[in-house]
C-alpha atoms as a PDB file:
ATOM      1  CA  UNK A   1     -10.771  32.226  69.113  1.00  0.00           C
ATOM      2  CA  UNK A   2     -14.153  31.930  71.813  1.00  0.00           C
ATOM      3  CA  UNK A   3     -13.601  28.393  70.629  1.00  0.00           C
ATOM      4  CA  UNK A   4     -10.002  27.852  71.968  1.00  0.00           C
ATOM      5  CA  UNK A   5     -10.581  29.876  75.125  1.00  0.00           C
ATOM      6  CA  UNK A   6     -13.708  27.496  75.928  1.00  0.00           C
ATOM      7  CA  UNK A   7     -11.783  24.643  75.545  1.00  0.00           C
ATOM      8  CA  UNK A   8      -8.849  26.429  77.442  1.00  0.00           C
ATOM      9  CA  UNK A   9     -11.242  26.762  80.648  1.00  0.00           C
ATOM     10  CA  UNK A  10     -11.578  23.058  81.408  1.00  0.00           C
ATOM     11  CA  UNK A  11      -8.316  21.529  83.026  1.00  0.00           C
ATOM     12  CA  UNK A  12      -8.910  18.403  82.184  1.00  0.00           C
ATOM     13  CA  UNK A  13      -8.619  19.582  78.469  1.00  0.00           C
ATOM     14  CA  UNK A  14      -5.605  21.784  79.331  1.00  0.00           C
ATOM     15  CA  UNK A  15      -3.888  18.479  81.258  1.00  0.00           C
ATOM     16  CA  UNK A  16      -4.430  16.885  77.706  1.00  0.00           C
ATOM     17  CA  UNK A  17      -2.539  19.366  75.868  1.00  0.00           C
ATOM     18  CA  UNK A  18      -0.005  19.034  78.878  1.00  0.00           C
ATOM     19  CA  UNK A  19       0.373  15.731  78.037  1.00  0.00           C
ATOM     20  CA  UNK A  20       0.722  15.888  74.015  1.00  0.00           C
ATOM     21  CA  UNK A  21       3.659  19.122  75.178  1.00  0.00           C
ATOM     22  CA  UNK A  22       5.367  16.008  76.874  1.00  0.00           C
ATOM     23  CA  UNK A  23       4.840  14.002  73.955  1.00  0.00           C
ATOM     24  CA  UNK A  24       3.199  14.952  70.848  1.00  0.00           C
ATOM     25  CA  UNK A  25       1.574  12.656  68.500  1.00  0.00           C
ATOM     26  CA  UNK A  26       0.013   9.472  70.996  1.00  0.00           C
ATOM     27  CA  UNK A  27      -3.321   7.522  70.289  1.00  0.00           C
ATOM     28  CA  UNK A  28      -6.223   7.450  72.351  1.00  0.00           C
ATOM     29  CA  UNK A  29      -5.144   4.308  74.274  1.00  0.00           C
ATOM     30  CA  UNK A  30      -1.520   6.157  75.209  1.00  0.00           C
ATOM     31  CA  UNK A  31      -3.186   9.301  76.401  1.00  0.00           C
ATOM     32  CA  UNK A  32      -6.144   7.193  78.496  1.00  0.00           C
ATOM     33  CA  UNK A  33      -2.940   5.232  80.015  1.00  0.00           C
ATOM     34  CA  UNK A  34      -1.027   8.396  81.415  1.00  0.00           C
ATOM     35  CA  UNK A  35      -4.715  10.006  82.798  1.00  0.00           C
ATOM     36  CA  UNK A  36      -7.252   9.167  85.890  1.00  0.00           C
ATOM     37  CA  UNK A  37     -10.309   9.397  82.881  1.00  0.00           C
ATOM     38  CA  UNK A  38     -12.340   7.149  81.697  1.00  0.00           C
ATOM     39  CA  UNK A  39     -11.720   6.709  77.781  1.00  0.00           C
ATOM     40  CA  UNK A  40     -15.137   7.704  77.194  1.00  0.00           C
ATOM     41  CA  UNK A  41     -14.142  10.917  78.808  1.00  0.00           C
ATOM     42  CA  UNK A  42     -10.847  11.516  76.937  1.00  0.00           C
ATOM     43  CA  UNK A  43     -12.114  11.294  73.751  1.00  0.00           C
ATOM     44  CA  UNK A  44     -15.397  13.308  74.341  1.00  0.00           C
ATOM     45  CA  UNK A  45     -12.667  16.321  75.450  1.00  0.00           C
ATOM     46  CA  UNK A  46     -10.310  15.194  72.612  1.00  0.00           C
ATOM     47  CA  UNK A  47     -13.312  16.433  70.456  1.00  0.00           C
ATOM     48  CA  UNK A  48     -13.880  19.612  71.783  1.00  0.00           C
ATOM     49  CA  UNK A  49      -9.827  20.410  71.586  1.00  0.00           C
ATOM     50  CA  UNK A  50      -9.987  18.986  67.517  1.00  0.00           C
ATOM     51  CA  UNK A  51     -13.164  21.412  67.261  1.00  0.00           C
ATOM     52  CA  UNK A  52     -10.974  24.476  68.501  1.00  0.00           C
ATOM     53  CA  UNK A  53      -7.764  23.741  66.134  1.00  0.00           C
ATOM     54  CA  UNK A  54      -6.071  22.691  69.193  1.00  0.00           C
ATOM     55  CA  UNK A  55      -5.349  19.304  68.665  1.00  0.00           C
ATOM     56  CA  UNK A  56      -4.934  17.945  65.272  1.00  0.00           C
ATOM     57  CA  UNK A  57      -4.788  14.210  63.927  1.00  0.00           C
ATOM     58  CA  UNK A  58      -2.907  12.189  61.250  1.00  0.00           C
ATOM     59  CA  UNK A  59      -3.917   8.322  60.634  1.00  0.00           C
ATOM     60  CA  UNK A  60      -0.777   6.191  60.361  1.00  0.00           C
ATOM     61  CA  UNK A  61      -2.198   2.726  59.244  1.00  0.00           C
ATOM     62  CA  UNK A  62      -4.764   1.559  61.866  1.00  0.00           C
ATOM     63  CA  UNK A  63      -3.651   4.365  64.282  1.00  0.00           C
ATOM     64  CA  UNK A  64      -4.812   7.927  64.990  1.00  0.00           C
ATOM     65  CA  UNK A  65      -2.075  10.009  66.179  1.00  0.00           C
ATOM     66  CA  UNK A  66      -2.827  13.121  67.928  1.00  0.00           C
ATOM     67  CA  UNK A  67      -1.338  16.082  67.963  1.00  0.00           C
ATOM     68  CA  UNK A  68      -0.761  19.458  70.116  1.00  0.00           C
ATOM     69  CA  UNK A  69      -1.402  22.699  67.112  1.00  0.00           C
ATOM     70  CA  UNK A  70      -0.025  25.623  68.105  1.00  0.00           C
ATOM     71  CA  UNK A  71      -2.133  27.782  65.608  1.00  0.00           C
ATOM     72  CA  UNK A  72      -4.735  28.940  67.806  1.00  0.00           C
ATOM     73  CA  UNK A  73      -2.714  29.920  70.451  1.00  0.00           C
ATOM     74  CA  UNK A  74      -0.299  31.553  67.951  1.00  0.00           C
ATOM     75  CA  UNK A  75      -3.445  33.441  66.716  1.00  0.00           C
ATOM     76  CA  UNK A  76      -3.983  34.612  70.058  1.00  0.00           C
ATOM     77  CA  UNK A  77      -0.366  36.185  70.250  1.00  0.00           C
ATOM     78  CA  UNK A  78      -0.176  37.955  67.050  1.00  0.00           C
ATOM     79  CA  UNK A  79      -3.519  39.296  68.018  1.00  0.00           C
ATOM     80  CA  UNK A  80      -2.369  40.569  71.649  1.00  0.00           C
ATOM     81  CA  UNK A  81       1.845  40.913  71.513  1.00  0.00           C
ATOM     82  CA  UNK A  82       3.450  43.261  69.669  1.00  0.00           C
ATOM     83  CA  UNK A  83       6.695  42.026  68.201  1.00  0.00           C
ATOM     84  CA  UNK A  84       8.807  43.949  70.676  1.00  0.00           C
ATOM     85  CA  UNK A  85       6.890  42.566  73.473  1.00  0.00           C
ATOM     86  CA  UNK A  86       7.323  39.025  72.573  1.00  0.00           C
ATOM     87  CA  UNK A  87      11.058  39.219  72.304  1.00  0.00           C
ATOM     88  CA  UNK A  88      10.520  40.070  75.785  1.00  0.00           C
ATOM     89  CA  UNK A  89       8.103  37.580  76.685  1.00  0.00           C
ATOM     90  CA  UNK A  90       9.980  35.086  75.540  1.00  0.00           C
ATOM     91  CA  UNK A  91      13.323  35.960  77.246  1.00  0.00           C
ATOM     92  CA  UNK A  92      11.190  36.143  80.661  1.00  0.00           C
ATOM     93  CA  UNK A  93       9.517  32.623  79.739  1.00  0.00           C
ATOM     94  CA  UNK A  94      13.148  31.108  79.231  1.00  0.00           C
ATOM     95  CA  UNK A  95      14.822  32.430  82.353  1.00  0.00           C
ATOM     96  CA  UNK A  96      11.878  30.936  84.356  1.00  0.00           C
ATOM     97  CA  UNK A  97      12.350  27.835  82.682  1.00  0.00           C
ATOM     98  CA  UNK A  98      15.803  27.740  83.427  1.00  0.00           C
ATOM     99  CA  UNK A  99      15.618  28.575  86.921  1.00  0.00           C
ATOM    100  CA  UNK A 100      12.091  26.014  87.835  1.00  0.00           C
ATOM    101  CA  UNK A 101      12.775  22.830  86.147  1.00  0.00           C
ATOM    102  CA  UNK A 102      14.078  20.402  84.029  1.00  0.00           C
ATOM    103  CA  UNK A 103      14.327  20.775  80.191  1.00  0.00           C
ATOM    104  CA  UNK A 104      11.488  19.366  78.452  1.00  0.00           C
ATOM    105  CA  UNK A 105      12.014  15.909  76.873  1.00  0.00           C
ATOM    106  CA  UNK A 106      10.612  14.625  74.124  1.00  0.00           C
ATOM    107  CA  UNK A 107      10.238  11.592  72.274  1.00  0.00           C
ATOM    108  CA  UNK A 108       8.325  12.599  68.916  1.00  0.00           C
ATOM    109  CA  UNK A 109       9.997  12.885  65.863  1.00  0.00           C
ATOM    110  CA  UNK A 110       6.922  14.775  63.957  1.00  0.00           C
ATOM    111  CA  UNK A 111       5.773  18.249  64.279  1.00  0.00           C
ATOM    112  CA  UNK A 112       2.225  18.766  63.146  1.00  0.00           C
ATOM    113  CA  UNK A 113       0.180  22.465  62.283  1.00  0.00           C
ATOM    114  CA  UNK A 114      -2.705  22.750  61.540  1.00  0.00           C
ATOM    115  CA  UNK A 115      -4.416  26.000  60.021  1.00  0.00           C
ATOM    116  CA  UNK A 116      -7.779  27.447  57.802  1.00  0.00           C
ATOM    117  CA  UNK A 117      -7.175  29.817  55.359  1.00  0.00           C
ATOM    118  CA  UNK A 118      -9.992  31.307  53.374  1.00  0.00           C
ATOM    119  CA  UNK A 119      -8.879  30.934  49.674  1.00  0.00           C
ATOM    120  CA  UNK A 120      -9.305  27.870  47.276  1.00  0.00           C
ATOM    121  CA  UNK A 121      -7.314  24.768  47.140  1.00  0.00           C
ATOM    122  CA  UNK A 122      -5.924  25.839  43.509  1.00  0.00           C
ATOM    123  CA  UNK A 123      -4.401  30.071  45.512  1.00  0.00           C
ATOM    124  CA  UNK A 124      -3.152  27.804  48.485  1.00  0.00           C
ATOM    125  CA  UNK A 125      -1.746  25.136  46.035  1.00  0.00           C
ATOM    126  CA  UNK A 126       0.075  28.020  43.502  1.00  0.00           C
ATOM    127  CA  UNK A 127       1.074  29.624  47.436  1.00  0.00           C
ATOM    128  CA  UNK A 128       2.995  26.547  48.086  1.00  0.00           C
ATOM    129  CA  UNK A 129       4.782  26.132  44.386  1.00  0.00           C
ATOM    130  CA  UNK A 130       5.030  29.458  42.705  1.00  0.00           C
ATOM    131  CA  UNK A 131       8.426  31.050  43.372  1.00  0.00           C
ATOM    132  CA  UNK A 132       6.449  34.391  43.063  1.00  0.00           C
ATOM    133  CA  UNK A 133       4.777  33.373  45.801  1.00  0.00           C
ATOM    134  CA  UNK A 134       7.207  31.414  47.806  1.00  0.00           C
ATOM    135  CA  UNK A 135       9.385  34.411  48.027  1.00  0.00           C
ATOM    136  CA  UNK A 136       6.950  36.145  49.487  1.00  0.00           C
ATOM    137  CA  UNK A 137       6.416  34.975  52.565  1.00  0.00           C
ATOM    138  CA  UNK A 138       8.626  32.369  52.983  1.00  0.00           C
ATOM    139  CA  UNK A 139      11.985  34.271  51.277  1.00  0.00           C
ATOM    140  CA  UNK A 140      13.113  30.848  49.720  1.00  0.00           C
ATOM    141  CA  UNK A 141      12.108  29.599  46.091  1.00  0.00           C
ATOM    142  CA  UNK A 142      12.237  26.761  44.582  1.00  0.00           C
ATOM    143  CA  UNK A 143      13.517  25.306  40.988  1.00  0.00           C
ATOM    144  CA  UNK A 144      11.947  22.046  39.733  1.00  0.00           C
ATOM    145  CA  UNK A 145       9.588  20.664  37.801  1.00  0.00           C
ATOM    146  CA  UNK A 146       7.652  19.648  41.002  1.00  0.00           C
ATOM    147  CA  UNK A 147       7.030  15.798  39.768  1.00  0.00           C
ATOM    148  CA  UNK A 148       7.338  13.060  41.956  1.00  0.00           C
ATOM    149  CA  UNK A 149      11.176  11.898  42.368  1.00  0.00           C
ATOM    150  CA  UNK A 150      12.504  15.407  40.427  1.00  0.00           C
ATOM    151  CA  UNK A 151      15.386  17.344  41.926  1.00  0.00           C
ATOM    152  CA  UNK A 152      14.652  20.143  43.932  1.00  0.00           C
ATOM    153  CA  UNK A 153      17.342  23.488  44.043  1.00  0.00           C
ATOM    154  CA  UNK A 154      15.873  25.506  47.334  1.00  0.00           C
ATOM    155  CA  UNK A 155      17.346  29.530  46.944  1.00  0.00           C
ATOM    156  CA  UNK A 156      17.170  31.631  50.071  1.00  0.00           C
ATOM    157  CA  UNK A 157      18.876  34.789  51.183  1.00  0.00           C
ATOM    158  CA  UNK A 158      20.621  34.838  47.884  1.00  0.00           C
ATOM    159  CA  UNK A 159      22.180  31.460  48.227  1.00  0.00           C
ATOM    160  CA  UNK A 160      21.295  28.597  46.213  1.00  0.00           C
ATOM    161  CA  UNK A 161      21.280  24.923  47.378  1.00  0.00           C
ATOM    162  CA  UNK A 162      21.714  21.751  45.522  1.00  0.00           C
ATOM    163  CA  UNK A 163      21.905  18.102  46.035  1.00  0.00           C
ATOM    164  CA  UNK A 164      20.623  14.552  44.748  1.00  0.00           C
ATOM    165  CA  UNK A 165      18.457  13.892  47.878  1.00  0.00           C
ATOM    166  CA  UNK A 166      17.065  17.377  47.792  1.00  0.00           C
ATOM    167  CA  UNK A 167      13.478  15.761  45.453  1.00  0.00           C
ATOM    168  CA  UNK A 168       9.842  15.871  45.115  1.00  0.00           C
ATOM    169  CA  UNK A 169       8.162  13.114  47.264  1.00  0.00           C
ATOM    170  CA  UNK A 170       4.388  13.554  46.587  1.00  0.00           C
ATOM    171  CA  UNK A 171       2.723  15.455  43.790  1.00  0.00           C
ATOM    172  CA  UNK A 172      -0.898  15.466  43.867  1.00  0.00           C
ATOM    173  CA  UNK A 173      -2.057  18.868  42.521  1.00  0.00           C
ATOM    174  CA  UNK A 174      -4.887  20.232  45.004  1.00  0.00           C
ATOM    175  CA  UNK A 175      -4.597  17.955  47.289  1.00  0.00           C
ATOM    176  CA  UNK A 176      -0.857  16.863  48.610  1.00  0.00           C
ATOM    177  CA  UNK A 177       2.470  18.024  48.174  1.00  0.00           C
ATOM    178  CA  UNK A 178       5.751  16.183  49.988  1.00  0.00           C
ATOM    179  CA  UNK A 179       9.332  16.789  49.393  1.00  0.00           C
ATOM    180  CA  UNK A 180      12.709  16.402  51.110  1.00  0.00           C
ATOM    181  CA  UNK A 181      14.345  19.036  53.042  1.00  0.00           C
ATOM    182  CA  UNK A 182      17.228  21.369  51.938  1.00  0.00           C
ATOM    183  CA  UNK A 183      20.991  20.306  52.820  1.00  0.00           C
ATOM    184  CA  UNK A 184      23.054  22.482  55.079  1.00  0.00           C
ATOM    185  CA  UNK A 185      25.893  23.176  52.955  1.00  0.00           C
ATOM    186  CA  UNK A 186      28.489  26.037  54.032  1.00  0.00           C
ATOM    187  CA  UNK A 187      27.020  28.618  51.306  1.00  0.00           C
ATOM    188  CA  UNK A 188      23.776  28.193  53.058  1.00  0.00           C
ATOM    189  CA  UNK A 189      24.978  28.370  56.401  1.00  0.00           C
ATOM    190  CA  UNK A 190      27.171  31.708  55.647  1.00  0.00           C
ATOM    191  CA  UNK A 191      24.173  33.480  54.030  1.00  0.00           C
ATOM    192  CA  UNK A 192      21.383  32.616  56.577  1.00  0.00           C
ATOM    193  CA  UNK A 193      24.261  33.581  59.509  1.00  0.00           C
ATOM    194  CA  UNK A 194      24.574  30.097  61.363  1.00  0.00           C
ATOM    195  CA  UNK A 195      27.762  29.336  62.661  1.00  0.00           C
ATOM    196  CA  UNK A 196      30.174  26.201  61.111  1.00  0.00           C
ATOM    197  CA  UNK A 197      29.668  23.826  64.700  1.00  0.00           C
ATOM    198  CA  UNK A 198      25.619  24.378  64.301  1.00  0.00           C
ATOM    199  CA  UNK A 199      25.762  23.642  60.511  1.00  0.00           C
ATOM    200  CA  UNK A 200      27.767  20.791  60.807  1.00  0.00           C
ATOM    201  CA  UNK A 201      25.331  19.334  63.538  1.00  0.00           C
ATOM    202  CA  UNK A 202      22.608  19.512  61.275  1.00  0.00           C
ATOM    203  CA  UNK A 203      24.010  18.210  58.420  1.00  0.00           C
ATOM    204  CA  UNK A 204      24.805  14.954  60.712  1.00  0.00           C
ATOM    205  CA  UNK A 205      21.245  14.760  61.009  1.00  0.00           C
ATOM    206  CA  UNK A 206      18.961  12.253  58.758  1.00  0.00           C
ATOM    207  CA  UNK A 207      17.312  14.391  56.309  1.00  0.00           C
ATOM    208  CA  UNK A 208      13.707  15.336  57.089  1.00  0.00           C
ATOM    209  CA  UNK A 209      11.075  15.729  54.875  1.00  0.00           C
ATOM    210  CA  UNK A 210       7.964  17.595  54.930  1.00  0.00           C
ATOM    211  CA  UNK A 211       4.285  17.507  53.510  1.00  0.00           C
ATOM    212  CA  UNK A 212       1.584  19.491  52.720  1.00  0.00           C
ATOM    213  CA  UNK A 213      -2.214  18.305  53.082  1.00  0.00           C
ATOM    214  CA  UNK A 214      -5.025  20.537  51.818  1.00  0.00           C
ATOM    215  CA  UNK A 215      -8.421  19.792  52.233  1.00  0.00           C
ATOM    216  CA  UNK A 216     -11.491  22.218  50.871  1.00  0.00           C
ATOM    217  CA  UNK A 217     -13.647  22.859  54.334  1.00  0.00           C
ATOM    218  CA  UNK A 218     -16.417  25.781  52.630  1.00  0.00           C
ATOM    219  CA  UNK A 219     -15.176  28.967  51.306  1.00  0.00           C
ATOM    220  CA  UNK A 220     -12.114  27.792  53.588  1.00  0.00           C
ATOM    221  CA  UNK A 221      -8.746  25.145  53.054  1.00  0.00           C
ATOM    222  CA  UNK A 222      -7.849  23.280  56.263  1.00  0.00           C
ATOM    223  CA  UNK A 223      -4.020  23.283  55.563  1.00  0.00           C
ATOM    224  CA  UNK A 224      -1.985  20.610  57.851  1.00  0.00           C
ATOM    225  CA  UNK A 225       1.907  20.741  57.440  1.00  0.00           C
ATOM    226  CA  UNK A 226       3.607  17.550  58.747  1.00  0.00           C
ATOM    227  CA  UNK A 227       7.367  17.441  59.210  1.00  0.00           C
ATOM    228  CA  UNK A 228       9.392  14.654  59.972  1.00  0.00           C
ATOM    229  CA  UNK A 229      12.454  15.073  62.079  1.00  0.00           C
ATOM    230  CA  UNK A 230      15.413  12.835  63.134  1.00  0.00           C
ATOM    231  CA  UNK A 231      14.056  12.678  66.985  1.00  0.00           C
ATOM    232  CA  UNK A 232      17.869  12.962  68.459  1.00  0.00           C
ATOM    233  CA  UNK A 233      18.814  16.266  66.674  1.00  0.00           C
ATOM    234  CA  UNK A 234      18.537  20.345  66.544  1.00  0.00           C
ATOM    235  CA  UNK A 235      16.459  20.995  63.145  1.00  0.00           C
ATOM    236  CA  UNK A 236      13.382  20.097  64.725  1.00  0.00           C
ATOM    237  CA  UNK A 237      13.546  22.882  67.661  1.00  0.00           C
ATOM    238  CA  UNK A 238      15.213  25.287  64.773  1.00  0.00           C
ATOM    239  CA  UNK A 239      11.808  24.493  62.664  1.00  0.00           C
ATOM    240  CA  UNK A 240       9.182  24.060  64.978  1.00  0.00           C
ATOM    241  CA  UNK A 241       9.813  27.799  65.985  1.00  0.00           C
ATOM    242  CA  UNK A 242       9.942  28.670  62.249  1.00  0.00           C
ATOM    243  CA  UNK A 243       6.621  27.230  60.901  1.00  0.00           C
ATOM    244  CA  UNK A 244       4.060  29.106  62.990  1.00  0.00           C
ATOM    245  CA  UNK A 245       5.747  32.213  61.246  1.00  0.00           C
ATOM    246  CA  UNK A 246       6.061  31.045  57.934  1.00  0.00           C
ATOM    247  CA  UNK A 247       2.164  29.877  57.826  1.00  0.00           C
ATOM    248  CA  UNK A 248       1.029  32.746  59.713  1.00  0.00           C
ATOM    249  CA  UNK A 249       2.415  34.702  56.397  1.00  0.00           C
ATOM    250  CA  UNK A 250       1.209  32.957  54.119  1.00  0.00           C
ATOM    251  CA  UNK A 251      -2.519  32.947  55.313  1.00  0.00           C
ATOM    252  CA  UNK A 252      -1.990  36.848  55.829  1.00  0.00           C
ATOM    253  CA  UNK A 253      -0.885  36.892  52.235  1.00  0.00           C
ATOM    254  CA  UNK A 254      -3.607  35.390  50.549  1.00  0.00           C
ATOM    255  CA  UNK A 255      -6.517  36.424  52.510  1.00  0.00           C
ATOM    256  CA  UNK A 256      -5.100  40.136  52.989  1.00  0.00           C
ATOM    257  CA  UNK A 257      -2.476  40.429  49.736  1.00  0.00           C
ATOM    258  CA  UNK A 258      -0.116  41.337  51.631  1.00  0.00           C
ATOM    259  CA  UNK A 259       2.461  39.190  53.746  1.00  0.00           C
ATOM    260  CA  UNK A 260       3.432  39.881  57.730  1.00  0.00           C
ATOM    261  CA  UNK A 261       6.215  41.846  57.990  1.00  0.00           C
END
C-alpha cells in the first residue's frame, strides 16, 4: 500500500494510468505517442507503477501490452469504505459523472487483474477448480473433468448451465488454467435476477473466455486473471465490476479461511 501511494504522488505516473483508463492494454510506443515524455522517461515510471501492482503486463507475440490493475486501489477501499459507504460513494461518483462529461470510451476488448496471495501454487490452483472451493467465494461450481477441450456445466444460484461451447481451453496444472465463459440462457438469467432484454443482449455477444496465470513469487502466487471480451458489448462492464470482488474473496479465503462476506 506505501508502494501505490508513492507512485500515486507523481502526476506524471497518475497521467499514465489516465491514459491506460482511456485505453487499457497499449505498448510502450502507443503510450510515448499520446505523452510530452521522453520514452526513456515513460518506461522508467512504467516501472515504478508495475512495482506497485498498478500496472500489469501480458506479452502478445513481440508486444508488451500494458495494463491499468485495479487491485491496489481496490485494496485501499476495502481497507477504508465500509460497504454501506461505498454504495454511497459510488452513487455520488456516477451523478458527477453524469452531470461533468462525456461517457468514457473505450477501445480494449481485455480486462486484466493482477493480485499476490500468500498460499502455494497447488491451494490457489485447488481454489480455482474445487467446487468446494469455488462455491465459496465465487457461489458458482463447476462440473468437468477440467482437460483441455472437455465440456464445462457452470451451477450458480441453484441454476445449472449447459452448452457445447461452454469447454476447457488450457489445462496446465500449477501454472495456467483457460476456459470459455458460461451462456446466458433464460434459467440463468431468472435465477441470478437479470431481466429478458439484458439477457438477450448478452447472449448476442461473442463468447468470452477467460484465463488464469499463476506464478510462485516467495511464500507468495502472483495471480493475473485475463478476460477477453467482445469490445462492442455489456458483459465486459457487467464483469469488470465483478472480478475485483470475486478475487478479493478468494485471497481472503485462503490466507484468512474464511471468505468476505
Amino acid at each position: 500500500m506505501d508502494a501505490a501511494f508513492k507512485a500515486l504522488a507523481d502526476p506524471s505516473r497518475r497521467q499514465l494510468l489516465d491514459r491506460l483508463r482511456d485505453r487499457n492494454g497499449q505498448t510502450l510506443r502507443e503510450l510515448c505517442a499520446s505523452l510530452d515524455m521522453a520514452r526513456q522517461s515513460v518506461s522508467k515510471h512504467l516501472a515504478v507503477l508495475e512495482a506497485a501492482e498498478l500496472v500489469t503486463t501480458v506479452r502478445r507475440g513481440r508486444e508488451k501490452l500494458h495494463y491499468l490493475n485495479a487491485a491496489p486501489i481496490n485494496a485501499i477501499a476495502e481497507r477504508w469504505i465500509s460497504r454501506f459507504d461505498r454504495d454511497r460513494a459510488n452513487a455520488l461518483a456516477d451523478l458527477k459523472t453524469a452531470l461533468e462529461q462525456e461517457p468514457m470510451s473505450t477501445d480494449s476488448s481485455t480486462f486484466v487483474y493482477t493480485t499476490y496471495i500468500r498460499t502455494t501454487p497447488e491451494r490457489l490452483w485447488q481454489a480455482l477448480t474445487d467446487p468446494a472451493f469455488t462455491r465459496r467465494y465465487w457461489g458458482v461450481s463447476f462440473g468437468t473433468d477440467w482437460a483441455p477441450g472437455s465440456p464445462m456445466t457452470w451451477t450458480e444460484t441453484g441454476a445449472t448451465t449447459e452448452d457445447p461451447e461452454q469447454v476447457v481451453l488450457v489445462h496446465e496444472p500449477h501454472r495456467k488454467l483457460a476456459y470459455t465463459w458460461h451462456t446466458f440462457s433464460p434459467q440463468w438469467a431468472e435465477a441470478n435476477g437479470v431481466s429478458e432484454e439484458l439477457r438477450a443482449r448478452l447472449a448476442a455477444e461473442r463468447r468470452s473466455q477467460v484465463t488464469f496465470d499463476l506464478e510462485p513469487e516467495g511464500d507468495q502466487v502472483k495471480l493475473t486473471v485475463t478476460h477477453e471480451f467482445d469490445k462492442t458489448g455489456t458483459l465486459q462492464s457487467m464483469c469488470s465490476q465483478g472480478w475485483p470482488a470475486i478475487l478479493s474473496s478468494l485471497k481472503t479465503l485462503l490466507e484468512t479461511g474464511e471468505p468476505l462476506a
